[in-house]
Protein backbone atom coordinates (compact mmCIF):
# COMPACT_ATOMS: atom_id res chain seq x y z
CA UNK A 1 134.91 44.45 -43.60
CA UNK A 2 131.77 42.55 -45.06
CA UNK A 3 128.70 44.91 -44.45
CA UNK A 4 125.90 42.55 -46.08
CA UNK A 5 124.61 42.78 -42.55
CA UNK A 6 124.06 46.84 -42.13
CA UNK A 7 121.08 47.10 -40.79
CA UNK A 8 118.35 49.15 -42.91
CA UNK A 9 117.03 51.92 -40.50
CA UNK A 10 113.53 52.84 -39.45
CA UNK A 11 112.72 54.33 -42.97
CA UNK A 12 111.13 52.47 -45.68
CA UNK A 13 113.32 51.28 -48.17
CA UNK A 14 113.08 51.92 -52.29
CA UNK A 15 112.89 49.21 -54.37
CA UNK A 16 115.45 49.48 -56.85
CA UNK A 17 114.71 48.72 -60.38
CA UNK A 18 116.11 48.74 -63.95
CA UNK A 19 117.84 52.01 -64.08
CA UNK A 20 120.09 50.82 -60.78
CA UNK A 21 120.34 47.27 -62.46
CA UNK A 22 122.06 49.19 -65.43
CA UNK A 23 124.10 51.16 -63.13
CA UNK A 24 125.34 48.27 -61.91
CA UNK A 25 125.74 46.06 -65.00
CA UNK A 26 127.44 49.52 -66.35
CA UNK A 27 130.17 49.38 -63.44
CA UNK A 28 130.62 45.82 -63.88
CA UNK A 29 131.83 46.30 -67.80
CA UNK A 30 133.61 49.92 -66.71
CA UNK A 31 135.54 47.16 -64.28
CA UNK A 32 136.24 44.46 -66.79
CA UNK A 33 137.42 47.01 -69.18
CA UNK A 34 139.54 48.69 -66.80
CA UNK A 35 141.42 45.28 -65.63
CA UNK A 36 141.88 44.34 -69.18
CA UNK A 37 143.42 47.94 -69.59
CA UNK A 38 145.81 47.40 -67.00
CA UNK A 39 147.26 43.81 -67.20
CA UNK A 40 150.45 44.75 -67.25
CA UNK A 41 150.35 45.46 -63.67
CA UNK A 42 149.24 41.99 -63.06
CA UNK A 43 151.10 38.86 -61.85
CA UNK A 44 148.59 35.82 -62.20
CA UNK A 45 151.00 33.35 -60.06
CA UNK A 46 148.85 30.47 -59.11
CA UNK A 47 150.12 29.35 -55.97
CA UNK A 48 149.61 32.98 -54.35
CA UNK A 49 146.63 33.20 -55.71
CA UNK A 50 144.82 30.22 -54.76
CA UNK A 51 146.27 30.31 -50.92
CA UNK A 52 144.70 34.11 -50.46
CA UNK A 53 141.08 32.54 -52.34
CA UNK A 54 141.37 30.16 -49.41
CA UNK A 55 141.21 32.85 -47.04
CA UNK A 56 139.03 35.10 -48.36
CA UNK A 57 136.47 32.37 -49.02
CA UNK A 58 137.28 30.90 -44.97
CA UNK A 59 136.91 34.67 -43.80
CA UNK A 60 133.65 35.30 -45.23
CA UNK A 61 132.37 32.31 -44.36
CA UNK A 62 133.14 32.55 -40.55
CA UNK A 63 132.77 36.42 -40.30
CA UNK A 64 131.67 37.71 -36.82
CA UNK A 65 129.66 40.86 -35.68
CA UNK A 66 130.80 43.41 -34.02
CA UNK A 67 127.74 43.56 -31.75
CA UNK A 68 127.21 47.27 -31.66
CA UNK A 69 126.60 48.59 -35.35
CA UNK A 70 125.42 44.92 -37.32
CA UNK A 71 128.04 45.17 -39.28
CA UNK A 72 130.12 41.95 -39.97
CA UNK A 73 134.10 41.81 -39.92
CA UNK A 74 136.04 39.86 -41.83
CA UNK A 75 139.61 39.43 -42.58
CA UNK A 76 138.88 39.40 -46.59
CA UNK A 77 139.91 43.56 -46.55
CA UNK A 78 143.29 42.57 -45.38
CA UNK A 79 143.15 39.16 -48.40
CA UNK A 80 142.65 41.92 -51.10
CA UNK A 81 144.52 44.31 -49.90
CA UNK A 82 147.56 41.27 -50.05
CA UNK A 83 146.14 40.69 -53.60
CA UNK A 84 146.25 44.08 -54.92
CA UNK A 85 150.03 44.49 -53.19
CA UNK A 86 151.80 41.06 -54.19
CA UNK A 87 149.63 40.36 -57.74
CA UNK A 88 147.91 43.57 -59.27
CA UNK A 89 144.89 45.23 -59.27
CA UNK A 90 143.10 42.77 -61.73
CA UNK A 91 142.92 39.14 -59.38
CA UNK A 92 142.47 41.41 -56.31
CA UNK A 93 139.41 42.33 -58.08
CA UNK A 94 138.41 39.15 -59.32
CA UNK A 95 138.93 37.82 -56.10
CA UNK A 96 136.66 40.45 -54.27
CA UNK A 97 133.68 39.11 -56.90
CA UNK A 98 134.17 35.68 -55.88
CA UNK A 99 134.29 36.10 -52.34
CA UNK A 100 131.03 38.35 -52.49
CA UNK A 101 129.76 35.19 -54.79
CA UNK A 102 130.67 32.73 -51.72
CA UNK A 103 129.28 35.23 -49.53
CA UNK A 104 126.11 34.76 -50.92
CA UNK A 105 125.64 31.46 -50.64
CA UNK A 106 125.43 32.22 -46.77
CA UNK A 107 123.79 35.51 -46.47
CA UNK A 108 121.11 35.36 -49.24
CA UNK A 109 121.05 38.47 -49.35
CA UNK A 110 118.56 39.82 -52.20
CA UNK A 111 119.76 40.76 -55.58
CA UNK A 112 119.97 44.17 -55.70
CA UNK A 113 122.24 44.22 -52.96
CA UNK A 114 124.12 41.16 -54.27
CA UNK A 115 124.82 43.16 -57.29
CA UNK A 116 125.75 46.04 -55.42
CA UNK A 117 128.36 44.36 -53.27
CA UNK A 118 129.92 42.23 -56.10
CA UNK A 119 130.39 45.50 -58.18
CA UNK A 120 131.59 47.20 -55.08
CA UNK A 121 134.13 44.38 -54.37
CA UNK A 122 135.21 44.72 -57.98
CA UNK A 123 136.15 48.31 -57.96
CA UNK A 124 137.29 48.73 -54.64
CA UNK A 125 140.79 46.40 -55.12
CA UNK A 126 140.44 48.14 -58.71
CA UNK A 127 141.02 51.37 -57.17
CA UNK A 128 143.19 50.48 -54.38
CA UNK A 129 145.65 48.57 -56.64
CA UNK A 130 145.61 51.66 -59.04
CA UNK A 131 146.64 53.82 -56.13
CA UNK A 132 149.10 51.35 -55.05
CA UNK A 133 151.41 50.93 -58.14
CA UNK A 134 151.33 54.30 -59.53
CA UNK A 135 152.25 55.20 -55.81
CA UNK A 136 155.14 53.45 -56.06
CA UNK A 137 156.14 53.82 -59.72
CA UNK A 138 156.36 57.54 -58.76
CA UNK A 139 158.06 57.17 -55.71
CA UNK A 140 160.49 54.66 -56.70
CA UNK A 141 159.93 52.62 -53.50
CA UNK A 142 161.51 49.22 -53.17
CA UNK A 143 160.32 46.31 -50.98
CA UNK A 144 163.45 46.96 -48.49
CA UNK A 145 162.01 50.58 -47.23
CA UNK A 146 159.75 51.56 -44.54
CA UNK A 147 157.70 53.96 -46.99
CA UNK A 148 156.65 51.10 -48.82
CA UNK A 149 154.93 49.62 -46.45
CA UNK A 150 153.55 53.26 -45.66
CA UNK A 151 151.98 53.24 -48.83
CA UNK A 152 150.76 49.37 -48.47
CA UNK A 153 148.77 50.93 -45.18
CA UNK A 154 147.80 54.08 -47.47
CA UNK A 155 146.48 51.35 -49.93
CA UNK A 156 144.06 49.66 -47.27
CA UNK A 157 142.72 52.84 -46.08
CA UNK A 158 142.03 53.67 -49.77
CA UNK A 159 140.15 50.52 -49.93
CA UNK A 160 137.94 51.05 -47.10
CA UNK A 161 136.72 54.30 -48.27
CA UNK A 162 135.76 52.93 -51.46
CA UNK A 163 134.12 50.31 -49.93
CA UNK A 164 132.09 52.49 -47.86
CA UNK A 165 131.22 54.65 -50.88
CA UNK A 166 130.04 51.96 -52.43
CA UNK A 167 128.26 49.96 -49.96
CA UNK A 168 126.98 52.80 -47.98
CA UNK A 169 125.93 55.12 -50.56
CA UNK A 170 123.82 52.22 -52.46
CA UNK A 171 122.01 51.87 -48.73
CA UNK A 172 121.57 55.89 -48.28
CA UNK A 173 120.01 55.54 -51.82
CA UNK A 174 117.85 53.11 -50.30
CA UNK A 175 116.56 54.45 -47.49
CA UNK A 176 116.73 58.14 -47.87
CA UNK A 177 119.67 58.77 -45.25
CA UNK A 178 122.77 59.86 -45.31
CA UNK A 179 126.11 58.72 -45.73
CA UNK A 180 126.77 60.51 -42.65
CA UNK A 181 124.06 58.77 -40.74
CA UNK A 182 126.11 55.24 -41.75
CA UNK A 183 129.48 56.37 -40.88
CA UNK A 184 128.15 57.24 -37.20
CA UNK A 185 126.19 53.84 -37.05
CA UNK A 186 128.61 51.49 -38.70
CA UNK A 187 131.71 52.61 -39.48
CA UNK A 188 133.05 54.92 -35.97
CA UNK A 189 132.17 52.15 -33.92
CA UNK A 190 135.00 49.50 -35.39
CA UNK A 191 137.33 52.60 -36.77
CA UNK A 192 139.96 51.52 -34.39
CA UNK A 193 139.61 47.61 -35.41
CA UNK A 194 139.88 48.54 -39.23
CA UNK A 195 143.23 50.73 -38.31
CA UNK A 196 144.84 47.75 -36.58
CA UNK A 197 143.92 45.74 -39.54
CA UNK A 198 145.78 48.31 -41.80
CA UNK A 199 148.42 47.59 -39.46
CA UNK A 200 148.81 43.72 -39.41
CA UNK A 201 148.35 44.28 -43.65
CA UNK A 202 151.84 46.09 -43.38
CA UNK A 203 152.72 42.92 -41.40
CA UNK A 204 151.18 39.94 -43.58
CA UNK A 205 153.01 41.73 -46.43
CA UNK A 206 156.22 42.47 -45.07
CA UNK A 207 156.31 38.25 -44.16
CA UNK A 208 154.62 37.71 -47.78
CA UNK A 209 157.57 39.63 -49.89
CA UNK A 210 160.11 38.27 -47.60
CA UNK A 211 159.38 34.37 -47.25
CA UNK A 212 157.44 34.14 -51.18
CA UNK A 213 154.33 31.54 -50.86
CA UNK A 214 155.74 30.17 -48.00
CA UNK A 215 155.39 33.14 -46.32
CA UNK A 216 152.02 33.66 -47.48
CA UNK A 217 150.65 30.49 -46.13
CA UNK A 218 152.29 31.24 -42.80
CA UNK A 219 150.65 35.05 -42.74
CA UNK A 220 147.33 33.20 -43.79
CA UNK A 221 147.24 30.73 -41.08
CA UNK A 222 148.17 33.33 -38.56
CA UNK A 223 145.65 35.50 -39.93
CA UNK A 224 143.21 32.77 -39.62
CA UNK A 225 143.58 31.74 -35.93
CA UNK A 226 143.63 35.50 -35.08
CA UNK A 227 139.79 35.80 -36.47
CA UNK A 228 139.16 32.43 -34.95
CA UNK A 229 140.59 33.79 -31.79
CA UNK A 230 138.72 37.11 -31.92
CA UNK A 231 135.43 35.73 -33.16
CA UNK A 232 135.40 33.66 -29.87
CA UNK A 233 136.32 36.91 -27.83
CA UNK A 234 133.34 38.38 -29.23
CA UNK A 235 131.07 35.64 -28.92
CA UNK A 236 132.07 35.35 -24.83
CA UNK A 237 131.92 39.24 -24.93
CA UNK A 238 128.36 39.43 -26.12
CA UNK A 239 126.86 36.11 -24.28
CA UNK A 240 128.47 38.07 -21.21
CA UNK A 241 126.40 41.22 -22.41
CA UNK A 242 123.16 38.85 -23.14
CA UNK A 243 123.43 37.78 -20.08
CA UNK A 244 123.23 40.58 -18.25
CA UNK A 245 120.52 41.97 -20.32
CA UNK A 246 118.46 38.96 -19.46
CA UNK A 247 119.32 39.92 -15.70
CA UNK A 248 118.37 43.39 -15.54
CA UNK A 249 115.44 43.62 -18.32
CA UNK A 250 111.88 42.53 -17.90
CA UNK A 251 111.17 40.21 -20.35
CA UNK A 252 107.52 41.29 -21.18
CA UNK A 253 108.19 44.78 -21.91
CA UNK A 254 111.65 44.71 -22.22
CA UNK A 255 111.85 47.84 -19.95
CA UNK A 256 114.03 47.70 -17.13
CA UNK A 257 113.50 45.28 -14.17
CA UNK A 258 113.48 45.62 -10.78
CA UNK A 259 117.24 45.00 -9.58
CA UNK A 260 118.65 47.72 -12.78
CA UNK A 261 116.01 50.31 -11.49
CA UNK A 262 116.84 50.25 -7.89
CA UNK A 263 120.48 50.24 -8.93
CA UNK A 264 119.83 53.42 -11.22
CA UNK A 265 118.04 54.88 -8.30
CA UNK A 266 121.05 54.08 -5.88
CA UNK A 267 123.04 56.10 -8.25
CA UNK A 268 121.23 59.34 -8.71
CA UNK A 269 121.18 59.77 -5.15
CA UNK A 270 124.67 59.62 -4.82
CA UNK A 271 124.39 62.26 -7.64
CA UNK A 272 121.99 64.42 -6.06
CA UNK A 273 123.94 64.27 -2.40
CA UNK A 274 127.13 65.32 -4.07
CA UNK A 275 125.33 67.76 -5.94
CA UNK A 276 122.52 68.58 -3.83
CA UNK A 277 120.16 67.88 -6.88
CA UNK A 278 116.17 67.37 -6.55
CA UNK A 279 114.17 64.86 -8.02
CA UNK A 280 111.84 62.25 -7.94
CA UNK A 281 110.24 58.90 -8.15
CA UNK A 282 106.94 58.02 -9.43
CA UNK A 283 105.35 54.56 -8.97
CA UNK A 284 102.33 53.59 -11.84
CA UNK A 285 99.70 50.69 -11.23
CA UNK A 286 97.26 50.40 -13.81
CA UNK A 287 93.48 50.72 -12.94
CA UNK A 288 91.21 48.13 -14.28
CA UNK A 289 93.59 45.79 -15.30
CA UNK A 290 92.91 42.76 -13.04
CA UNK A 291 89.30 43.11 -14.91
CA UNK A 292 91.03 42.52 -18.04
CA UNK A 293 93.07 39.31 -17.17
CA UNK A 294 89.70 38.16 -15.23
CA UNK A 295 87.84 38.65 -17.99
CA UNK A 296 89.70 37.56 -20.71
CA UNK A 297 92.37 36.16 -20.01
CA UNK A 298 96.56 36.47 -19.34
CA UNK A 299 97.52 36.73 -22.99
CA UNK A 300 95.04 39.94 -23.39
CA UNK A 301 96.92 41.20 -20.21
CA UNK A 302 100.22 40.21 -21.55
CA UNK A 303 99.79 41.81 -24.74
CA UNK A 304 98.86 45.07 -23.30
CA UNK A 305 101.78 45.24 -20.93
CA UNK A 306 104.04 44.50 -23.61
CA UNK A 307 102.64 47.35 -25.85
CA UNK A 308 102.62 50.28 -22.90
CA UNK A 309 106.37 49.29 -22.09
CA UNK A 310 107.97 50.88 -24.86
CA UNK A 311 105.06 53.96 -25.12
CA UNK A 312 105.93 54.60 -21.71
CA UNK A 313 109.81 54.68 -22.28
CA UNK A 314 109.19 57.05 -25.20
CA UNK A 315 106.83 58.85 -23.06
CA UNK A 316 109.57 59.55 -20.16
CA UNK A 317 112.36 60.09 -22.77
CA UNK A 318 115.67 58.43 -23.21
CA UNK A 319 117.61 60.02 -20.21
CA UNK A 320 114.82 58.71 -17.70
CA UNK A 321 114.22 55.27 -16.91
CA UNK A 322 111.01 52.82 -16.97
CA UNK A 323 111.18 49.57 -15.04
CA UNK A 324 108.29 47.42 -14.39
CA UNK A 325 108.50 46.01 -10.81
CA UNK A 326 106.04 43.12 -11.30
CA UNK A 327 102.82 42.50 -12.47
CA UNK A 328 100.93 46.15 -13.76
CA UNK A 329 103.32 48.07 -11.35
CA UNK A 330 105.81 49.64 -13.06
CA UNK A 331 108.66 52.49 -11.82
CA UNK A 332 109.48 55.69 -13.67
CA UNK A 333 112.26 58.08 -12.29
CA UNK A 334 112.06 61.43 -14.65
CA UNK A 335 115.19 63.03 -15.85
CA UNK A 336 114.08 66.28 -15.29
CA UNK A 337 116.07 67.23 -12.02
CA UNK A 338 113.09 68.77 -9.92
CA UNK A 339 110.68 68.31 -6.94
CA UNK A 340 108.16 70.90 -8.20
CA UNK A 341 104.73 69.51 -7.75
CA UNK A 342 102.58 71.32 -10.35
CA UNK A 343 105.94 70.06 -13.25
CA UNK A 344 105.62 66.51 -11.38
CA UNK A 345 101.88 66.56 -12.51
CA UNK A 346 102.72 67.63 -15.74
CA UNK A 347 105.06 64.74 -16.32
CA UNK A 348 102.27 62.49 -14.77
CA UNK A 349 99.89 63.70 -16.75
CA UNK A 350 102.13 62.99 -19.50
CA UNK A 351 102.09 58.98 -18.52
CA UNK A 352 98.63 59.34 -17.92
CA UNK A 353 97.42 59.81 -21.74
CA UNK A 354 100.22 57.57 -22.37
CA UNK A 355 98.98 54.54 -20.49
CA UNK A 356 94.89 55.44 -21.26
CA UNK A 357 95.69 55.32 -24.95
CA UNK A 358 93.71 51.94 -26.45
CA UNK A 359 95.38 48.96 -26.87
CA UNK A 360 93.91 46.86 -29.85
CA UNK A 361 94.25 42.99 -29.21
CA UNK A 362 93.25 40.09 -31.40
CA UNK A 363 90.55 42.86 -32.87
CA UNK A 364 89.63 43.92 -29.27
CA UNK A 365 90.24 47.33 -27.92
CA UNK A 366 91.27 47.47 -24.39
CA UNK A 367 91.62 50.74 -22.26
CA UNK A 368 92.91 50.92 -18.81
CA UNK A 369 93.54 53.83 -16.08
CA UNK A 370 96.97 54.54 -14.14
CA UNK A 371 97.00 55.75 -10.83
CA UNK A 372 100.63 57.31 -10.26
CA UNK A 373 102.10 58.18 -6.61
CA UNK A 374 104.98 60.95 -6.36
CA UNK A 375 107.99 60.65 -3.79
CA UNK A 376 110.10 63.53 -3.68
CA UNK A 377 114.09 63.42 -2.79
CA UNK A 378 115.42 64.81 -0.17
CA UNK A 379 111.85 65.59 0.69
CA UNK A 380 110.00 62.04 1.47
CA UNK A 381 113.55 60.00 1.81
CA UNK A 382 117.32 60.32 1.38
CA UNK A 383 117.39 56.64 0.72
CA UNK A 384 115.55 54.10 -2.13
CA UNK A 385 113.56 52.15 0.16
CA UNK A 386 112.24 55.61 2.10
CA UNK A 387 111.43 57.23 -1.82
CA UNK A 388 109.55 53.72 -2.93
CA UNK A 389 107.39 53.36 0.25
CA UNK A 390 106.40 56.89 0.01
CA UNK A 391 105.26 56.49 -3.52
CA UNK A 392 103.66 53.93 -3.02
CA UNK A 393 101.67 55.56 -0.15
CA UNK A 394 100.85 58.45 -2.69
CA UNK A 395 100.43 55.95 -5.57
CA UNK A 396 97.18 53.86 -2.89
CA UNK A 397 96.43 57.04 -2.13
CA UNK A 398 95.39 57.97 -5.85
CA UNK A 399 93.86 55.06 -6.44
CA UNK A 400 91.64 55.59 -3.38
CA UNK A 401 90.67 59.00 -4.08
CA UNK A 402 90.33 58.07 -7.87
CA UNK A 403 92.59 61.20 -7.99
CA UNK A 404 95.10 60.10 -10.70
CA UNK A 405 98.13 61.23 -9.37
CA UNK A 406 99.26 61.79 -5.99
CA UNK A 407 102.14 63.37 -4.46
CA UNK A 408 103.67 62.20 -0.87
CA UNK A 409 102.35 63.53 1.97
CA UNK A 410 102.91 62.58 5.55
CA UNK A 411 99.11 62.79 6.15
CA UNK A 412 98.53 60.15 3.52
CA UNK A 413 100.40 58.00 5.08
CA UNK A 414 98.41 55.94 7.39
CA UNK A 415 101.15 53.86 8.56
CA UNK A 416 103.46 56.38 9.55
CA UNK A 417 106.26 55.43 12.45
CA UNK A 418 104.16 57.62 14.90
CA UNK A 419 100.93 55.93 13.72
CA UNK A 420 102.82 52.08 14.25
CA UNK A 421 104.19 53.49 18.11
CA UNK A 422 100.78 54.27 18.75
CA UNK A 423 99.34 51.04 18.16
CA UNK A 424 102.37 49.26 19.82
CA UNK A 425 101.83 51.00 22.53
CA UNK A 426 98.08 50.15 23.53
CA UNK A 427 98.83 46.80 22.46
CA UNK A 428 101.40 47.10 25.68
CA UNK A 429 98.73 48.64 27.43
CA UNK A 430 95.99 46.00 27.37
CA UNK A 431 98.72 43.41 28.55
CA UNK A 432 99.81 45.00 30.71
CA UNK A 433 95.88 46.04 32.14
CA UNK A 434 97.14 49.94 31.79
CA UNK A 435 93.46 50.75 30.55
CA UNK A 436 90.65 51.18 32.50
CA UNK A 437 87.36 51.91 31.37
CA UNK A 438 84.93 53.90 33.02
CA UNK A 439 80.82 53.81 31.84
CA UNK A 440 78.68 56.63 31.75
CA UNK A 441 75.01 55.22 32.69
CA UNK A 442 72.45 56.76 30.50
CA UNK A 443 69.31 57.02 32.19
CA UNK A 444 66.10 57.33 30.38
CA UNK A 445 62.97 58.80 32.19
CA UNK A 446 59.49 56.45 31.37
């Protein structure tokens, strides 16, 4: 697993400087010294060699992302763990610099971290080939037995927590978090992917020992097409998930559109029916803003939408949901499971200092109103389309009265059913001569 990619966090990184420089030129000699210590447990064969450079160096260079955590997989774990197993601690090592050397040349990543990974990609086949061949001098293992390739599995899960430690901790050092916070963001997510990959390095072994360099090449080129293989997976998996990003996410704000939040809506009242929960829906439109695209134009408009998306997403909380509908209309249904009018208020209120806080564009401040109607479920519909006209009865309504906020009432609504039969029905009548008038003569007296 190549983690060059780990993304940084929200915090402002340090800037490392000479004393980590020495720490790391330090480890790098501590290294040297140590695989100069312990040659004797290396077996520089050529042919080996060179075919498991060719994979590491093919690996890195074709690496693919995960797609949840940033981090980049690669099969050049499972290269050095076949180095340290098959020819010693020292040209596993060796090979782990030059790979994070050829990584380089890609990623560009800055020095600091350069340094860090190439002294992390010294030590950690260092360390896992240490663990490896005292393993089995103690045990007495041989080639033939199960256990051995028990410990060869041992040995790549040795290797991965080194490289964590060593990758991980130089980025908590960094950015002031913790290794904890990295092993929930990067490592969890592709736990399972890094056991099956201890797995197939029993495997690649096993066909290694048995079948010499012949066998090597053959694991190599199987191990090849299998991250050629999954790096397409991934690629259809995530233009799959792209795509349905692009077709449920305004593109603006980047809030939710209109087809995810009626969808969302559909759900929680199934929820609510099965669990005879309360809520609601509130429907925004911003006051003032027509006089701002009028006036000076779209992108002002634009750029103001697309900063009050995510304020009003933090504003509702992650549990809720914010989709904008179209144009300055946008949709909020609350987590908070009530139909409470003065808490609905509240959380109104709540948007309400969101949306009036200024917007600075191009040097211009811009401030705009909100005028937010309430629907209530089961009160004002049992359905989405029943909840959305009614809020947006209460939402006209507010903007009328220059109220704010409204919640649904049937006496707002001045094109109620009863209201439409009404007018249906003396439309009938006047067809249908059903009306007669009668005058009242007014008589003035000179």
């Amino acid at each position: 697993m190549d983690r060059d990619h780990a993304t940084a966090g929200n915090k402002r990184a340090r800037h490392p400087g000479r004393c980590v420089a020495f720490v790391h030129a330090s480890a790098l000699i501590a290294g040297a010294t140590l695989i100069w210590l312990t040659n004797d447990l290396d077996r520089w064969r050529i042919g080996p060699l060179a075919v498991l450079a060719a994979f590491t160096t093919v690996s890195v260079l074709r690496d693919i992302s995960d797609g949840t955590s940033k981090v980049r997989v690669s099969g050049v774990p499972i290269g050095l763990t076949m180095a340290v197993v098959l020819l010693g601690p020292g040209p596993a090592a060796l090979l782990g610099a030059a790979t994070m050397i050829v990584s380089w040349t890609r990623t560009r990543v800055a020095w600091p971290r350069l340094r860090n990974n190439v002294t992390t990609f010294v030590w950690y086949p260092l360390v896992a080939g240490l663990f490896f061949h005292e393993t089995i001098a103690l045990t007495g293992l041989g080639a033939h037995r199960l256990a051995y390739y028990l410990v060869v599995f041992a040995t790549f899960v040795v290797a991965l927590v080194v490289n964590f430690v060593g990758v991980f901790g130089f980025r908590s050092y960094l950015h002031g978090s913790s290794m904890v916070h990295w092993a929930r963001q990067a490592v969890i997510p592709i736990m399972s992917a890094e056991l099956f990959s201890g797995l197939l390095t029993m495997a690649v072994v096993w066909a290694a020992i048995e079948a010499g360099t012949i066998g090597i090449v053959l694991a190599v080129l199987v191990l090849m097409i299998f991250q050629y293989l999954v790096g397409e997976l991934l690629k259809s998996k995530h233009r799959g998930e792209q795509l349905q990003r692009v077709a449920t996410t305004d593109e603006l704000t980047g809030l939710a559109n209109r087809e995810r939040f009626r969808a969302r809506l559909d759900q929680r009242i199934a929820d609510a029916k099965s669990s005879e929960e309360k809520f609601a829906v509130m429907l925004l439109d911003l006051d003032r803003f027509k006089e701002v695209n009028d006036t000076l134009g779209h992108h002002y408009g634009d750029e103001l939408l697309r900063d009050l998306g995510p304020r009003l997403a933090e504003a509702i909380g992650h549990d809720g949901l914010v989709a904008r509908l179209g144009g300055d209309e946008f949709a909020v249904l609350p987590a908070e499971a009530t139909n409470d009018a003065e808490e609905l208020e509240a959380i109104a209120q709540r948007l309400t200092r969101c949306v009036q806080h200024p917007v600075v564009v191009d040097e211009m401040t811009l401030e705009v109103g909100v005028s937010i109607g309430v629907a209530r479920f089961p009160r004002d519909g049992e359905d989405p389309h029943s909840l959305l006209r009614s809020a947006d009865v209460a939402m006209y309504a507010a903007k009328e009265a220059h109220s704010g906020c409204k919640v649904y009432a049937a006496a707002l609504d001045r094109h109620s059913v009863r209201r439409l039969s009404v007018l249906s029905e003396f439309r009938r009548a006047l067809d249908s001569d059903e009306i007669v008038v009668f005058y009242q003569p007014i008589m003035y007296m000179g």
